[in-house]
N, C-alpha and C. Protein backbone atom coordinates (compact mmCIF):
# COMPACT_ATOMS: atom_id res chain seq x y z
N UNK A 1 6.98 5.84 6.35
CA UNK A 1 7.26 5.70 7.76
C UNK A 1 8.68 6.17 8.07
N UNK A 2 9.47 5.43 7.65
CA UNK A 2 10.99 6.15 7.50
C UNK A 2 11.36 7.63 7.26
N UNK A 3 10.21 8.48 6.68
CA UNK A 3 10.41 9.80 6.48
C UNK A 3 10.09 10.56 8.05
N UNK A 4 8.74 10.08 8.66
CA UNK A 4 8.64 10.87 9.52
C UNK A 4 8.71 10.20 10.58
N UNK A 5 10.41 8.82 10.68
CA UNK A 5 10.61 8.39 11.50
C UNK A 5 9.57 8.44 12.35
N UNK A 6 8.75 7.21 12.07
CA UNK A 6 7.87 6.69 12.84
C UNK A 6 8.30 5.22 13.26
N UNK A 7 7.99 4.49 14.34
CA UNK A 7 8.60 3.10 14.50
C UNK A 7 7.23 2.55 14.44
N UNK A 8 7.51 1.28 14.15
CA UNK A 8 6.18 0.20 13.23
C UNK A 8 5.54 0.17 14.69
N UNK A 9 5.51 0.15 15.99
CA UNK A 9 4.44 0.11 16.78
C UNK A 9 3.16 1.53 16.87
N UNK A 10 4.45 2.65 16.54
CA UNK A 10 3.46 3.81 16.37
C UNK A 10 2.71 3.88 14.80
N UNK A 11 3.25 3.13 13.80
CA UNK A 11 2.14 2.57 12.58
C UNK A 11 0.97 2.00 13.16
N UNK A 12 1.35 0.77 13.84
CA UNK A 12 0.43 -0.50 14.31
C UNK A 12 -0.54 0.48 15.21
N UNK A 13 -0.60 1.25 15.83
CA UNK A 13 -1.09 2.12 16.55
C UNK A 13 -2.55 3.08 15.78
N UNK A 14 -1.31 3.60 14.15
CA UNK A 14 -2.21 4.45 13.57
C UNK A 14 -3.56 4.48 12.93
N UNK A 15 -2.87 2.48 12.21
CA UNK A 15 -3.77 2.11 11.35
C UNK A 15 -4.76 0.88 12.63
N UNK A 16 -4.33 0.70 13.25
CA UNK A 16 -5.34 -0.18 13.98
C UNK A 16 -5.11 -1.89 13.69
N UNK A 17 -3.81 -2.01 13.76
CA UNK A 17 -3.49 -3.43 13.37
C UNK A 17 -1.83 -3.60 14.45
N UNK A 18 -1.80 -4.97 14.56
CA UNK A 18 -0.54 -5.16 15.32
C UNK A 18 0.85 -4.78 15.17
N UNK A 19 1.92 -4.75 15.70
CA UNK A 19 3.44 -4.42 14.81
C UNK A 19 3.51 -6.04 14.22
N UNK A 20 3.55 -7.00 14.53
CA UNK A 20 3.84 -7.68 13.34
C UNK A 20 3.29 -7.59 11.87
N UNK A 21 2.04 -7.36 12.03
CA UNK A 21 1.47 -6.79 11.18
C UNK A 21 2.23 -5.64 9.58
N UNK A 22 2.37 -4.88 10.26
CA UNK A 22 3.33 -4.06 10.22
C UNK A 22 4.50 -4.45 9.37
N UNK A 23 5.37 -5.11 9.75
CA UNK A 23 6.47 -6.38 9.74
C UNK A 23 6.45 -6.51 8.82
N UNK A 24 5.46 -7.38 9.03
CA UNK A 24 4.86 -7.79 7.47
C UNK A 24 4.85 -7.09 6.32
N UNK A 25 4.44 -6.17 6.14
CA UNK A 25 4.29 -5.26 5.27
C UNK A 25 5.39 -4.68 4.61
N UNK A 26 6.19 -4.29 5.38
CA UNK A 26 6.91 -3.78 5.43
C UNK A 26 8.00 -4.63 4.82
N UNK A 27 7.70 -6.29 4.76
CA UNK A 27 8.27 -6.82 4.02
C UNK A 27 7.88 -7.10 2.94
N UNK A 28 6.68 -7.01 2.54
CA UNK A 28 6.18 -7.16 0.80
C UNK A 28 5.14 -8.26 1.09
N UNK A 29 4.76 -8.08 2.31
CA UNK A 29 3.57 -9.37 3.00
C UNK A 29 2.20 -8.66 2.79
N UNK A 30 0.98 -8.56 1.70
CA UNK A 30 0.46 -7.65 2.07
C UNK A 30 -0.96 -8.41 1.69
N UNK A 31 -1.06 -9.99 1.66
CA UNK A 31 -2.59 -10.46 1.15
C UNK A 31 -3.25 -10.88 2.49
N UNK A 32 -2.98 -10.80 3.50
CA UNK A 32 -4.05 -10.46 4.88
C UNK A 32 -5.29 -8.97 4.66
N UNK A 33 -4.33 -8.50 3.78
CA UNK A 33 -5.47 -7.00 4.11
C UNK A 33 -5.93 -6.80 2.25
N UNK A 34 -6.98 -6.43 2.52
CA UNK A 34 -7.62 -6.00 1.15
C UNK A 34 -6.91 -4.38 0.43
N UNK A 35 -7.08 -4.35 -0.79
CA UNK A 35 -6.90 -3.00 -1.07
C UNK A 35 -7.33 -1.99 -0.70
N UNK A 36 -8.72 -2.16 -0.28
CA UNK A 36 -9.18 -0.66 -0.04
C UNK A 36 -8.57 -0.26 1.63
N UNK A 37 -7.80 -1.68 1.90
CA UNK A 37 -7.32 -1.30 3.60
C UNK A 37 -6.13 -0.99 3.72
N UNK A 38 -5.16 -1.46 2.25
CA UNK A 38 -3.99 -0.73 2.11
C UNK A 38 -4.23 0.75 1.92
N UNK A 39 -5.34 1.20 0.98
CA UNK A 39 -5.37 2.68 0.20
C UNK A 39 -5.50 3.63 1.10
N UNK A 40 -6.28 2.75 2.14
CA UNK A 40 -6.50 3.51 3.71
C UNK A 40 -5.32 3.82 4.83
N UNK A 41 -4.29 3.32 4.50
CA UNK A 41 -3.09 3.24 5.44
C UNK A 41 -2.25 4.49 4.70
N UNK A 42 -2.12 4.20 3.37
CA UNK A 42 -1.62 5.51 2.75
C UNK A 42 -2.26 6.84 3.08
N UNK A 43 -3.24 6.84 2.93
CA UNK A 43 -4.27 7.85 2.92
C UNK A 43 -4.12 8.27 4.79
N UNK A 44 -4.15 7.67 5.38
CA UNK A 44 -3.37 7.91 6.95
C UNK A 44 -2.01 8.57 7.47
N UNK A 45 -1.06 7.78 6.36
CA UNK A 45 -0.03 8.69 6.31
C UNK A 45 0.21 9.86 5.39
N UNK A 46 -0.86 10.24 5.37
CA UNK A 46 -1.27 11.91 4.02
C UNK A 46 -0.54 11.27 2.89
N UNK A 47 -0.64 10.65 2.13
CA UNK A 47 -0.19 10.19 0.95
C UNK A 47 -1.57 10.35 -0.06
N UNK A 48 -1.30 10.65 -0.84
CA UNK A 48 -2.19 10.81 -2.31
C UNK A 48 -2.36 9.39 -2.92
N UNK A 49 -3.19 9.47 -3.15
CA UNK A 49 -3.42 8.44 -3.71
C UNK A 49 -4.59 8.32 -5.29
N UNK A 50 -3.62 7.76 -6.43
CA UNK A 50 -4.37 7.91 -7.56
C UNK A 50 -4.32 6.94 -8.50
N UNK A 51 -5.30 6.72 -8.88
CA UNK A 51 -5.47 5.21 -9.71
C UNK A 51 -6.06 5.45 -11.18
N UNK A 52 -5.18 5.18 -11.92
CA UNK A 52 -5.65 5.81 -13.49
C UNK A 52 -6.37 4.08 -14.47
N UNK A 53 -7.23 4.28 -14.90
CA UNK A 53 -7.44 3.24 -16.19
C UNK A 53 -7.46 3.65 -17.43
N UNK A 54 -6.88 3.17 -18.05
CA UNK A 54 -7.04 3.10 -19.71
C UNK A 54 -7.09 2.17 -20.57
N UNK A 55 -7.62 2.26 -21.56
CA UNK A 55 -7.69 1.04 -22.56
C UNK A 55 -6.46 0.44 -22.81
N UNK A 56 -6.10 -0.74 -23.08
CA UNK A 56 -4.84 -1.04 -23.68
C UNK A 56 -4.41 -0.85 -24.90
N UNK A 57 -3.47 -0.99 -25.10
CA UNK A 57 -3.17 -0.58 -26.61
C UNK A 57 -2.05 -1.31 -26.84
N UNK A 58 -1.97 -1.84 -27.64
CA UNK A 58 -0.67 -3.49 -28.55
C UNK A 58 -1.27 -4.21 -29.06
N UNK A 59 -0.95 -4.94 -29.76
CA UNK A 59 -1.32 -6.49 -30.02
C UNK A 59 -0.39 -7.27 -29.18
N UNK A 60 0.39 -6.59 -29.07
CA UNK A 60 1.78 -7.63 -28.72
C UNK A 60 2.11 -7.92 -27.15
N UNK A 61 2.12 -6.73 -26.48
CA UNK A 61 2.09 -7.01 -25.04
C UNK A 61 0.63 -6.95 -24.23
N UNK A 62 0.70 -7.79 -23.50
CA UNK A 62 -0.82 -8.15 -22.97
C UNK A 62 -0.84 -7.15 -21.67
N UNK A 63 -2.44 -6.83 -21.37
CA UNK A 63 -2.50 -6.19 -20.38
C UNK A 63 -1.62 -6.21 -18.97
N UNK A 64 -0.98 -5.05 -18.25
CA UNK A 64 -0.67 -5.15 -17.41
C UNK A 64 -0.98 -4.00 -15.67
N UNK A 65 -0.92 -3.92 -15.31
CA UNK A 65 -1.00 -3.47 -13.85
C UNK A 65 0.97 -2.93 -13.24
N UNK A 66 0.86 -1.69 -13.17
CA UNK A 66 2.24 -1.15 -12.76
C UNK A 66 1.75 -0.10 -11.62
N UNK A 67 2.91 -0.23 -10.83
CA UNK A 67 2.42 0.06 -9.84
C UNK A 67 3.87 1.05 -9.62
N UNK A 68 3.65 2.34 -9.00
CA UNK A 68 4.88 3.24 -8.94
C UNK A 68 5.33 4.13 -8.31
């Protein structure tokens, strides 16, 4: 949003949800909405979006989820 200086009402606008909403988000507030409704907001603002799985591999460190 900050790139193509957009203000959170013209977000709230894009994706179909309120500016607090928004707000929210924007603060790290994000278990109102499901994933596939975040992947959809990216995917709105032309963002790519790609999700890799692989087996784990350690004994030592346990599975994790990184996000980047």
């Amino acid at each position: 949003m900050k790139k193509r200086h957009m203000k959170q009402t013209d977000a709230a606008t894009l994706f179909g949800v309120r500016q607090p909403d928004i707000s929210k988000m924007l603060r790290g507030e994000f278990r109102q909405f499901s994933v596939e409704r975040l992947l959809r907001f990216l995917v709105g603002l032309d963002l790519g979006v790609e999700i890799v799985v692989r087996p784990h591999r350690g004994r030592h460190n346990a599975p994790a989820l990184h996000v980047s």
